[in-house]
PDB file of N, CA and C in Angstrom:
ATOM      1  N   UNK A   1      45.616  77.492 -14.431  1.00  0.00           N
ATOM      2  CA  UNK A   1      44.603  78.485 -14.210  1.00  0.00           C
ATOM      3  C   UNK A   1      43.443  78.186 -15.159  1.00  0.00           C
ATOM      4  N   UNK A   2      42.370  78.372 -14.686  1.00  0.00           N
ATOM      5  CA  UNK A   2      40.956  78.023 -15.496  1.00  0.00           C
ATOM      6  C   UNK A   2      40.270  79.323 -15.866  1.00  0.00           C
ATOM      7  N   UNK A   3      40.198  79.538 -16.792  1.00  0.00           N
ATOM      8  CA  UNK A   3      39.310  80.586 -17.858  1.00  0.00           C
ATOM      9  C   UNK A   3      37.920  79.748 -17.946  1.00  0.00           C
ATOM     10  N   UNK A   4      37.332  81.396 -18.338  1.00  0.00           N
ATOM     11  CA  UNK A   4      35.783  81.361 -18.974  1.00  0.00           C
ATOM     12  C   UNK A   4      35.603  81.724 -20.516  1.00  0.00           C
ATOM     13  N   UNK A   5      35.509  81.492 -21.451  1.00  0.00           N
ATOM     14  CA  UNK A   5      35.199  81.972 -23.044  1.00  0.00           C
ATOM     15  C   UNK A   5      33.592  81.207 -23.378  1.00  0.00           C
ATOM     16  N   UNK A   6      33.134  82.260 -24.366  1.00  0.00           N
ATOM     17  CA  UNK A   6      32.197  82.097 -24.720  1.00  0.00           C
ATOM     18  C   UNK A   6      32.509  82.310 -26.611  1.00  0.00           C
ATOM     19  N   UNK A   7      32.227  81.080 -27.451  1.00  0.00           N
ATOM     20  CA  UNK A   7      32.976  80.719 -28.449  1.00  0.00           C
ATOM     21  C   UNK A   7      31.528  80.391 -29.363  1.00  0.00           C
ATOM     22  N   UNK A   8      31.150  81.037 -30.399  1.00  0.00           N
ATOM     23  CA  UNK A   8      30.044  80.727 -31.083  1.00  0.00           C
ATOM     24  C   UNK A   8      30.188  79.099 -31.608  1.00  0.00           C
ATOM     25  N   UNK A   9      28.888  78.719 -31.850  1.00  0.00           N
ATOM     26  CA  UNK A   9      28.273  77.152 -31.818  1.00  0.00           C
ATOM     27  C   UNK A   9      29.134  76.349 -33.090  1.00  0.00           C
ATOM     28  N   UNK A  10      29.171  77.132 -34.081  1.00  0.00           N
ATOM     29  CA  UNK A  10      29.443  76.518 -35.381  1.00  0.00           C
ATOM     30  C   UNK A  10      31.250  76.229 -35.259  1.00  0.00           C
ATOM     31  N   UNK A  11      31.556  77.182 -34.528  1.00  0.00           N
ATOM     32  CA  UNK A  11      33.416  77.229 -34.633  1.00  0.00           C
ATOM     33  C   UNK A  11      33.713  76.244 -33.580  1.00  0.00           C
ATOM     34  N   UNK A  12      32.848  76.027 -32.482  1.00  0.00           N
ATOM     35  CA  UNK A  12      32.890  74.916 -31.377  1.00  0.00           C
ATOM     36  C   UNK A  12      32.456  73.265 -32.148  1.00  0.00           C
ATOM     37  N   UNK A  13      31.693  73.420 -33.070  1.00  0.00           N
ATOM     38  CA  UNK A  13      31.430  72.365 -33.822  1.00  0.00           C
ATOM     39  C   UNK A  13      33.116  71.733 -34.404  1.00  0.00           C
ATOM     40  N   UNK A  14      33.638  72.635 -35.289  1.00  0.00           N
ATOM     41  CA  UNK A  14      34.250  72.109 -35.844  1.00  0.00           C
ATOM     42  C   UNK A  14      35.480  72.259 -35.275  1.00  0.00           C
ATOM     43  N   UNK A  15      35.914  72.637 -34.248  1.00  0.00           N
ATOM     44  CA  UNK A  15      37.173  72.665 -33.708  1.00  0.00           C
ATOM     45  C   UNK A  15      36.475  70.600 -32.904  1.00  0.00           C
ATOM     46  N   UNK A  16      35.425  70.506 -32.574  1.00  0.00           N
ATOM     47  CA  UNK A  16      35.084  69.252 -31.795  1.00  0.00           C
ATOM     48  C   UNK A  16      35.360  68.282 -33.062  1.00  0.00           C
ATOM     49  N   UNK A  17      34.882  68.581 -34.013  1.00  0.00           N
ATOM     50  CA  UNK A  17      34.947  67.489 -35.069  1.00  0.00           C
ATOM     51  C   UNK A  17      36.853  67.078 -35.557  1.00  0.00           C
ATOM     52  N   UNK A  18      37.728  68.111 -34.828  1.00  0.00           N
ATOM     53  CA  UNK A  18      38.880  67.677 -35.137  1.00  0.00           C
ATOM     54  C   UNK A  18      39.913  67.687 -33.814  1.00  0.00           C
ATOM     55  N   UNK A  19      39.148  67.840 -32.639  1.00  0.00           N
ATOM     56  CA  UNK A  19      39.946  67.413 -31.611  1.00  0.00           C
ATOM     57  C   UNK A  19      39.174  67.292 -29.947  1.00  0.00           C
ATOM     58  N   UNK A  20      38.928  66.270 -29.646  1.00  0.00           N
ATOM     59  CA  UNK A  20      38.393  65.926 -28.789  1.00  0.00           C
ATOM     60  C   UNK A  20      38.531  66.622 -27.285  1.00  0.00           C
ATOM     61  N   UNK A  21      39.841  67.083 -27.142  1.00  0.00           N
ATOM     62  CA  UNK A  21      39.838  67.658 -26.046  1.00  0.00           C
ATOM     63  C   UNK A  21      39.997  68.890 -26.469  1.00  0.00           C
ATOM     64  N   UNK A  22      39.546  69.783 -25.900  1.00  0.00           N
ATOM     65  CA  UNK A  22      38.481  71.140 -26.193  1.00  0.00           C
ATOM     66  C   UNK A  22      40.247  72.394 -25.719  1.00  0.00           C
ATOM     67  N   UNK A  23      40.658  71.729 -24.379  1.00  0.00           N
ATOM     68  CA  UNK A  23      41.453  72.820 -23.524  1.00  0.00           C
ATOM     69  C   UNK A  23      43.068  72.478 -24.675  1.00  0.00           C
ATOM     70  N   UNK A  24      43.127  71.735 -24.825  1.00  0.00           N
ATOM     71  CA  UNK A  24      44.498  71.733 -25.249  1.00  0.00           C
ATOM     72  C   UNK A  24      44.572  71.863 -26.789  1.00  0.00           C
ATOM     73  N   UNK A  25      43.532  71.863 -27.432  1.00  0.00           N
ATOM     74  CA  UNK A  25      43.045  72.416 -28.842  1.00  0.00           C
ATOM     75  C   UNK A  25      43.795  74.171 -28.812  1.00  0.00           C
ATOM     76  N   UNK A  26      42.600  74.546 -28.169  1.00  0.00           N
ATOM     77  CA  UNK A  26      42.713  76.460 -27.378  1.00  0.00           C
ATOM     78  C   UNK A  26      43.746  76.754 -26.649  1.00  0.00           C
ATOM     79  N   UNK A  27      45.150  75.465 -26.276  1.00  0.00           N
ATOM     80  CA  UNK A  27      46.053  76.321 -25.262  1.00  0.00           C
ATOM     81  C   UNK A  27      46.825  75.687 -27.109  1.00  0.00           C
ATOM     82  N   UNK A  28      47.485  74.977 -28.057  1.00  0.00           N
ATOM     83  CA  UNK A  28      47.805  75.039 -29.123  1.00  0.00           C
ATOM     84  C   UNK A  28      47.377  76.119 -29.700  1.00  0.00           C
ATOM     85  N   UNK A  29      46.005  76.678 -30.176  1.00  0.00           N
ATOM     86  CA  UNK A  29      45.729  77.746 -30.631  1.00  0.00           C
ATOM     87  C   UNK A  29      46.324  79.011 -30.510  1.00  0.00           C
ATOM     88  N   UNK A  30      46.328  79.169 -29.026  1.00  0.00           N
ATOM     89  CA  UNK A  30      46.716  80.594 -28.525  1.00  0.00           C
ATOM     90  C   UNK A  30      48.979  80.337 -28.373  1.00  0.00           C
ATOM     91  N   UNK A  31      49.143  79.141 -28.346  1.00  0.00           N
ATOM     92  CA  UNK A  31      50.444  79.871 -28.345  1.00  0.00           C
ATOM     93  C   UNK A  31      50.863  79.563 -30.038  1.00  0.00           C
ATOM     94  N   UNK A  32      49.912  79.272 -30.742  1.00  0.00           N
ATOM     95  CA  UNK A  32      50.443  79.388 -32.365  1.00  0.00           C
ATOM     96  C   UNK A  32      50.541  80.807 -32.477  1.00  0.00           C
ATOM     97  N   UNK A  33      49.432  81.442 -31.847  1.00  0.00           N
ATOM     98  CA  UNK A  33      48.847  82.818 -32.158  1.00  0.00           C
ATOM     99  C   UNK A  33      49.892  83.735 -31.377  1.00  0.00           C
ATOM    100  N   UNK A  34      50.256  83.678 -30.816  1.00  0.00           N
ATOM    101  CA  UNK A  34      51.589  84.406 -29.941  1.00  0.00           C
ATOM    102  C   UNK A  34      53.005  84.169 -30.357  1.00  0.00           C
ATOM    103  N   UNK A  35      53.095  83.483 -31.027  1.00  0.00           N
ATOM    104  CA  UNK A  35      54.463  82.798 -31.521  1.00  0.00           C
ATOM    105  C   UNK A  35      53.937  83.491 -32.993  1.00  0.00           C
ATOM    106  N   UNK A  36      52.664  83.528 -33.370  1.00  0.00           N
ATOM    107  CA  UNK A  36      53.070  84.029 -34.976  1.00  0.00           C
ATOM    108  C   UNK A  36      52.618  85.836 -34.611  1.00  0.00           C
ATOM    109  N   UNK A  37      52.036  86.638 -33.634  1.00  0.00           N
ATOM    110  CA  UNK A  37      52.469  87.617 -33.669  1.00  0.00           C
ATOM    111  C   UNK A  37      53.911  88.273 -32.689  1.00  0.00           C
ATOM    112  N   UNK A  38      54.632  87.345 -32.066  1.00  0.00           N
ATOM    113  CA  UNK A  38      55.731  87.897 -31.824  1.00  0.00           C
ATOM    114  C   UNK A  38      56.790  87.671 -32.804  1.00  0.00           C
ATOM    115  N   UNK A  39      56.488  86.963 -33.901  1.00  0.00           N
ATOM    116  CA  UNK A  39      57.157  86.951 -35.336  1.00  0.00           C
ATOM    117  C   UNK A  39      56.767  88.272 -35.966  1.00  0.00           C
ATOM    118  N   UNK A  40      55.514  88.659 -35.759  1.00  0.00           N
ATOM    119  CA  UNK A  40      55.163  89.888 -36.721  1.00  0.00           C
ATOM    120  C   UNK A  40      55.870  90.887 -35.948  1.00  0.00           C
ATOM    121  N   UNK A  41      55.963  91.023 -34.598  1.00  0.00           N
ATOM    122  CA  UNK A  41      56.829  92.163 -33.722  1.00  0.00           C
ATOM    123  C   UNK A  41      58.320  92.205 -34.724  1.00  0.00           C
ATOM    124  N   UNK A  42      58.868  90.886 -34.311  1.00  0.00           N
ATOM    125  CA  UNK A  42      60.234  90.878 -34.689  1.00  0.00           C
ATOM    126  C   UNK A  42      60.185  91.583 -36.235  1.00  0.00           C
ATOM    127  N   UNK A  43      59.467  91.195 -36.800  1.00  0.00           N
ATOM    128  CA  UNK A  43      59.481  91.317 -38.313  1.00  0.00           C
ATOM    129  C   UNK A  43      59.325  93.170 -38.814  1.00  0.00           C
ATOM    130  N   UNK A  44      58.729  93.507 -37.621  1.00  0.00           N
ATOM    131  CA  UNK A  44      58.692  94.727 -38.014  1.00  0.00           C
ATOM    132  C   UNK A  44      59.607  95.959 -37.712  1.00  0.00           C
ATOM    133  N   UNK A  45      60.249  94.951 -36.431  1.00  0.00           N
ATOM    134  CA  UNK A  45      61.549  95.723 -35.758  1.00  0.00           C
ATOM    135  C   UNK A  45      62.514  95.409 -36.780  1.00  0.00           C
ATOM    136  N   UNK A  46      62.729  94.360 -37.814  1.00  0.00           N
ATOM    137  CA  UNK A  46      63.976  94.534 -38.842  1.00  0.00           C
ATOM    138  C   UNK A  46      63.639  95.235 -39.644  1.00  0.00           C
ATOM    139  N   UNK A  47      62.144  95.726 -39.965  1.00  0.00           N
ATOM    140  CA  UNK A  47      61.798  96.126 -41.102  1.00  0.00           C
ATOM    141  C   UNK A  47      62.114  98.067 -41.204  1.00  0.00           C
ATOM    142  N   UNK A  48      62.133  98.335 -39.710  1.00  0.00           N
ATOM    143  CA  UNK A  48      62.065  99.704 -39.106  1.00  0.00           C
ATOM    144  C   UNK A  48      63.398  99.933 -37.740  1.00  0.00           C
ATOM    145  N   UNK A  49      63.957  99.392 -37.724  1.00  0.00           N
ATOM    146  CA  UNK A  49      65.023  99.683 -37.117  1.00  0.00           C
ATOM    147  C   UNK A  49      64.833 101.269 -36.227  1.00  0.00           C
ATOM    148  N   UNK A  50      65.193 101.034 -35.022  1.00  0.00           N
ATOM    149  CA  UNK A  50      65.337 102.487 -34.444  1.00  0.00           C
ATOM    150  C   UNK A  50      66.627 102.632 -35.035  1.00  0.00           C
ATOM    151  N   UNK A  51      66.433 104.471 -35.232  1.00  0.00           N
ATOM    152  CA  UNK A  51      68.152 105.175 -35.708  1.00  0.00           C
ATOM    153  C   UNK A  51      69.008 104.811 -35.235  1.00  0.00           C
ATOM    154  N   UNK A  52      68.952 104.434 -33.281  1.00  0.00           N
ATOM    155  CA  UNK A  52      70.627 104.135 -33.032  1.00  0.00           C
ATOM    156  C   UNK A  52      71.412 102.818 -33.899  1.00  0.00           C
ATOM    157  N   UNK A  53      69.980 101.917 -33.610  1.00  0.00           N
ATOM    158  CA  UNK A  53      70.438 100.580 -33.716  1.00  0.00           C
ATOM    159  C   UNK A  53      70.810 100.262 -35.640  1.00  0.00           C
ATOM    160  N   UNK A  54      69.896 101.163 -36.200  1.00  0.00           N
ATOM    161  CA  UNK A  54      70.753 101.443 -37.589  1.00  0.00           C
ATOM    162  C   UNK A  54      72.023 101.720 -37.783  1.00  0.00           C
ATOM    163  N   UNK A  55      72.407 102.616 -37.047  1.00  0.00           N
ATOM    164  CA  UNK A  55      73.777 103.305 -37.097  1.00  0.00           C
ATOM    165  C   UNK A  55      74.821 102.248 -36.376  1.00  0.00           C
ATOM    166  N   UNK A  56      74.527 101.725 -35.469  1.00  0.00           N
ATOM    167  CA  UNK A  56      75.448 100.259 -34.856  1.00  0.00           C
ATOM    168  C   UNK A  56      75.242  98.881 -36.153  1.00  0.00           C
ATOM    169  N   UNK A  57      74.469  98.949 -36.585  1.00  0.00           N
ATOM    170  CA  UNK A  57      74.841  97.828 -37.783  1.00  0.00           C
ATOM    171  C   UNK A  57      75.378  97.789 -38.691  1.00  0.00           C
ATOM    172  N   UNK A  58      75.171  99.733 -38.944  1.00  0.00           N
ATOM    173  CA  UNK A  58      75.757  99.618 -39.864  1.00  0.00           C
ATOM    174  C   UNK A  58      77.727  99.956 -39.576  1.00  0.00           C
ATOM    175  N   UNK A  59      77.845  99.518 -39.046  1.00  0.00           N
ATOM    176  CA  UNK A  59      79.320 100.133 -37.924  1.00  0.00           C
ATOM    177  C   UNK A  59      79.894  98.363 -38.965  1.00  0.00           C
ATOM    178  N   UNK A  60      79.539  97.578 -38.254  1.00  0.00           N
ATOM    179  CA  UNK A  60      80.472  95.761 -38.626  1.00  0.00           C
ATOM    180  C   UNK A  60      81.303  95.725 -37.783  1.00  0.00           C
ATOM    181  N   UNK A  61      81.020  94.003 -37.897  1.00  0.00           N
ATOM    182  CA  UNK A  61      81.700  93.487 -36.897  1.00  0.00           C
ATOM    183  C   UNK A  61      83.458  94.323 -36.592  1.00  0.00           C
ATOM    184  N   UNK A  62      84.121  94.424 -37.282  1.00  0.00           N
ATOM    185  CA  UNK A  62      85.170  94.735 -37.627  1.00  0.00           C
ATOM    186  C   UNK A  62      85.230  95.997 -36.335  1.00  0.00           C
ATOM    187  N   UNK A  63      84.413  97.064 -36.664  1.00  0.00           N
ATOM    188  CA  UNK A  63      84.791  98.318 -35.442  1.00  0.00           C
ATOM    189  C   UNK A  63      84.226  97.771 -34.442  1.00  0.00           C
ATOM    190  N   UNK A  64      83.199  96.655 -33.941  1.00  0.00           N
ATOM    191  CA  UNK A  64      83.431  96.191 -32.720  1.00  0.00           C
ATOM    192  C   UNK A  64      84.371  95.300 -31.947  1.00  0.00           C
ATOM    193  N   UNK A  65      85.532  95.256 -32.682  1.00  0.00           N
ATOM    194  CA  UNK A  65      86.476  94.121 -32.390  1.00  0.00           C
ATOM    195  C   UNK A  65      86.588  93.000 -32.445  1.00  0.00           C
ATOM    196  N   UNK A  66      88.025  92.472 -32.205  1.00  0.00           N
ATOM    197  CA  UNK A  66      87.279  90.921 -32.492  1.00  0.00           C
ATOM    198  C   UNK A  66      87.126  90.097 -31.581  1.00  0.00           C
ATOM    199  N   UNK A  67      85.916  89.875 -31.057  1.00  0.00           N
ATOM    200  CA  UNK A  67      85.505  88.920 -30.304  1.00  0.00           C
ATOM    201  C   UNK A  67      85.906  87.908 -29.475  1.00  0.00           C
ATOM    202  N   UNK A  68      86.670  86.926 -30.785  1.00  0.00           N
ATOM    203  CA  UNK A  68      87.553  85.819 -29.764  1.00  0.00           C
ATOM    204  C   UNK A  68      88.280  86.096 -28.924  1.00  0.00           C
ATOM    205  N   UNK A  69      89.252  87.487 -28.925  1.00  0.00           N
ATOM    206  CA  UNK A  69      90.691  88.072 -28.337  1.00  0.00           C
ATOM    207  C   UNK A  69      90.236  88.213 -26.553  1.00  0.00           C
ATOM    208  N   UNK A  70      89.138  89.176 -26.930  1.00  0.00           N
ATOM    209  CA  UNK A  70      88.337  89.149 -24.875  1.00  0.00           C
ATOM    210  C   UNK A  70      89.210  89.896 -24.584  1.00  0.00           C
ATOM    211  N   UNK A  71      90.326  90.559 -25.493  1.00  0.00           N
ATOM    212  CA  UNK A  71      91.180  91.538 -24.580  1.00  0.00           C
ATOM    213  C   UNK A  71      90.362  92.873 -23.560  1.00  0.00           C
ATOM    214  N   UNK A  72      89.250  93.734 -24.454  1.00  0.00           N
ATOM    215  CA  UNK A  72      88.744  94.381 -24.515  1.00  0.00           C
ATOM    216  C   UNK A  72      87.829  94.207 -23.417  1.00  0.00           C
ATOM    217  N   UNK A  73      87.140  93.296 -23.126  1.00  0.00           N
ATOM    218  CA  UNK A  73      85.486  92.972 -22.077  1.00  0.00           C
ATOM    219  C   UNK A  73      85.831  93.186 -20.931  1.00  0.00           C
ATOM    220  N   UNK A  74      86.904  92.882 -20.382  1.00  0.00           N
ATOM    221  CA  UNK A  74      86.748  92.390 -18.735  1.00  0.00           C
ATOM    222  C   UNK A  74      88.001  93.144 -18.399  1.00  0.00           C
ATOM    223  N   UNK A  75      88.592  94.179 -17.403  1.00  0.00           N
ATOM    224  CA  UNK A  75      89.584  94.533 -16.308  1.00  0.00           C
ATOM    225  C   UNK A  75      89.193  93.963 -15.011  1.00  0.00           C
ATOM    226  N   UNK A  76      90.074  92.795 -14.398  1.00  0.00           N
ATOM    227  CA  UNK A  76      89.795  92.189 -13.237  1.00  0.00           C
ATOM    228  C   UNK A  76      89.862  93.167 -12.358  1.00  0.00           C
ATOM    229  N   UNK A  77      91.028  94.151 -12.610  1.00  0.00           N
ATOM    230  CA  UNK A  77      91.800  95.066 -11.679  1.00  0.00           C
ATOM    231  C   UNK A  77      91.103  95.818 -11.363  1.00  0.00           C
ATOM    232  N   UNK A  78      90.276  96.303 -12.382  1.00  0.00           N
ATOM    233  CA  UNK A  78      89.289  97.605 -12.196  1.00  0.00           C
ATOM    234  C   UNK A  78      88.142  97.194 -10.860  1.00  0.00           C
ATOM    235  N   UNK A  79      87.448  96.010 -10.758  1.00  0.00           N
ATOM    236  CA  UNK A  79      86.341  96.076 -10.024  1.00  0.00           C
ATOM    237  C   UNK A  79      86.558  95.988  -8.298  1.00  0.00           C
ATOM    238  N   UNK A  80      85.808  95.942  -8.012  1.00  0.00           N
ATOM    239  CA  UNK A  80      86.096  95.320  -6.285  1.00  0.00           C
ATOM    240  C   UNK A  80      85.183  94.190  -6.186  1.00  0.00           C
ATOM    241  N   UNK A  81      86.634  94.057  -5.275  1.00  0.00           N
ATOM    242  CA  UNK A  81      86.152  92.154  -4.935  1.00  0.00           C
ATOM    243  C   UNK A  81      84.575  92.485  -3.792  1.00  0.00           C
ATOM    244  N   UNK A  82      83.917  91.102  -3.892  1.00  0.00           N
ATOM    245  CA  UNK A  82      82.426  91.531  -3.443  1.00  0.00           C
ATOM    246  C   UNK A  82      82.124  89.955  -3.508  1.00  0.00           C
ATOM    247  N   UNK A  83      81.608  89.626  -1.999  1.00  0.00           N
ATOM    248  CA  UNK A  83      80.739  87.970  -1.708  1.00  0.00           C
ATOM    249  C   UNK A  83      79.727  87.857  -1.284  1.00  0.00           C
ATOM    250  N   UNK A  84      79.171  87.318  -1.671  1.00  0.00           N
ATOM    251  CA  UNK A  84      77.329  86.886  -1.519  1.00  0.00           C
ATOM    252  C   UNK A  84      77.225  86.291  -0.094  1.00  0.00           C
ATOM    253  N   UNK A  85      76.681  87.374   1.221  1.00  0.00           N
ATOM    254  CA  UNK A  85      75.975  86.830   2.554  1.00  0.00           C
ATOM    255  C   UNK A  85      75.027  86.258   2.417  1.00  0.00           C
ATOM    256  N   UNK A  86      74.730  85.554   2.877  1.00  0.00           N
ATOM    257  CA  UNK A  86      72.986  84.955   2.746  1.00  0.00           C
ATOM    258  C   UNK A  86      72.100  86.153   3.986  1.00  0.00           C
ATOM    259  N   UNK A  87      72.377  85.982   4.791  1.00  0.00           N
ATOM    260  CA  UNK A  87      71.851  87.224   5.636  1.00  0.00           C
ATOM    261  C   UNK A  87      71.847  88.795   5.394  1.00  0.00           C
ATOM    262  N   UNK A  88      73.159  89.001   4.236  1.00  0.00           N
ATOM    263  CA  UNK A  88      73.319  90.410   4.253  1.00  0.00           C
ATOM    264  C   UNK A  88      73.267  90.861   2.749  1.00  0.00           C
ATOM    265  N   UNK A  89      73.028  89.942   1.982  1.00  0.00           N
ATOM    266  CA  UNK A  89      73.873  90.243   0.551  1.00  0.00           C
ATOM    267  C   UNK A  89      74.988  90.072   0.011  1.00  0.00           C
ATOM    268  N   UNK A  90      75.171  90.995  -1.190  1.00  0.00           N
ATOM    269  CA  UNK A  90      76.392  91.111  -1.491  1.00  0.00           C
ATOM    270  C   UNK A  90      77.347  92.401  -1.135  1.00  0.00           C
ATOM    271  N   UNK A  91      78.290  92.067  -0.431  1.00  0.00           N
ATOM    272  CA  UNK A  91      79.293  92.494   0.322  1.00  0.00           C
ATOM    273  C   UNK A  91      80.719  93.074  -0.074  1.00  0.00           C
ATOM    274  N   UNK A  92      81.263  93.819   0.447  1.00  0.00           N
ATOM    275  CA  UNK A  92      82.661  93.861  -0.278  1.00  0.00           C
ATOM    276  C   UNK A  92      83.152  92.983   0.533  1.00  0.00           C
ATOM    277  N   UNK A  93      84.494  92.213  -0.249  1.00  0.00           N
ATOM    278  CA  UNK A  93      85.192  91.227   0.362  1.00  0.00           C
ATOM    279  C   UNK A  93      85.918  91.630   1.209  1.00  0.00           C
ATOM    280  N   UNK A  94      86.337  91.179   2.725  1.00  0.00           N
ATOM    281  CA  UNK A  94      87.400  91.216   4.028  1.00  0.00           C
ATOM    282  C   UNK A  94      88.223  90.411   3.434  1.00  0.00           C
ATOM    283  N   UNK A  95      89.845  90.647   3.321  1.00  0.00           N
ATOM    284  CA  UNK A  95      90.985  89.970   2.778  1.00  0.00           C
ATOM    285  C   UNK A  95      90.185  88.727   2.358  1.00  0.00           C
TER     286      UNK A  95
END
């Protein structure tokens, strides 16, 4: 996709004096700039925690079980069986 910007003379100078091609200078630029404020997002979500997610960390691993076992995640028994139609979706399964 092609954009329009209008970029004062002196900052166009010296972005030219250190990289010849103009578009891939400004597409580096902008995802430095997105990558270092979705660092500042993250950074502020550890810094401020919503209450629930406080209260689940501070829980440990320990009261969420242990992980490797998988006893806990999955009852096969519980769900119904169900197959992907291409025409219809997903389906409950016929024997």
């Amino acid at each position: 996709m092609r954009i329009s910007i209008d970029l004062p003379d002196d900052l166009l100078q010296q972005m030219d004096r250190l990289e010849r091609d103009r578009a891939r200078f400004l597409l580096l630029a902008v995802r430095n700039e997105l990558r270092r404020r979705l660092a500042l997002e993250l950074q502020k979500s550890v810094d401020h925690p919503h209450p629930e997610s406080r209260e689940l960390a501070g829980l440990g691993l320990a009261d969420w079980g242990d992980p490797d076992s998988g006893d806990d995640l999955l009852d096969p028994e519980a769900g119904i069986p169900v197959e992907w139609l291409p025409d219809l979706g997903w389906r409950r399964r016929t024997a």
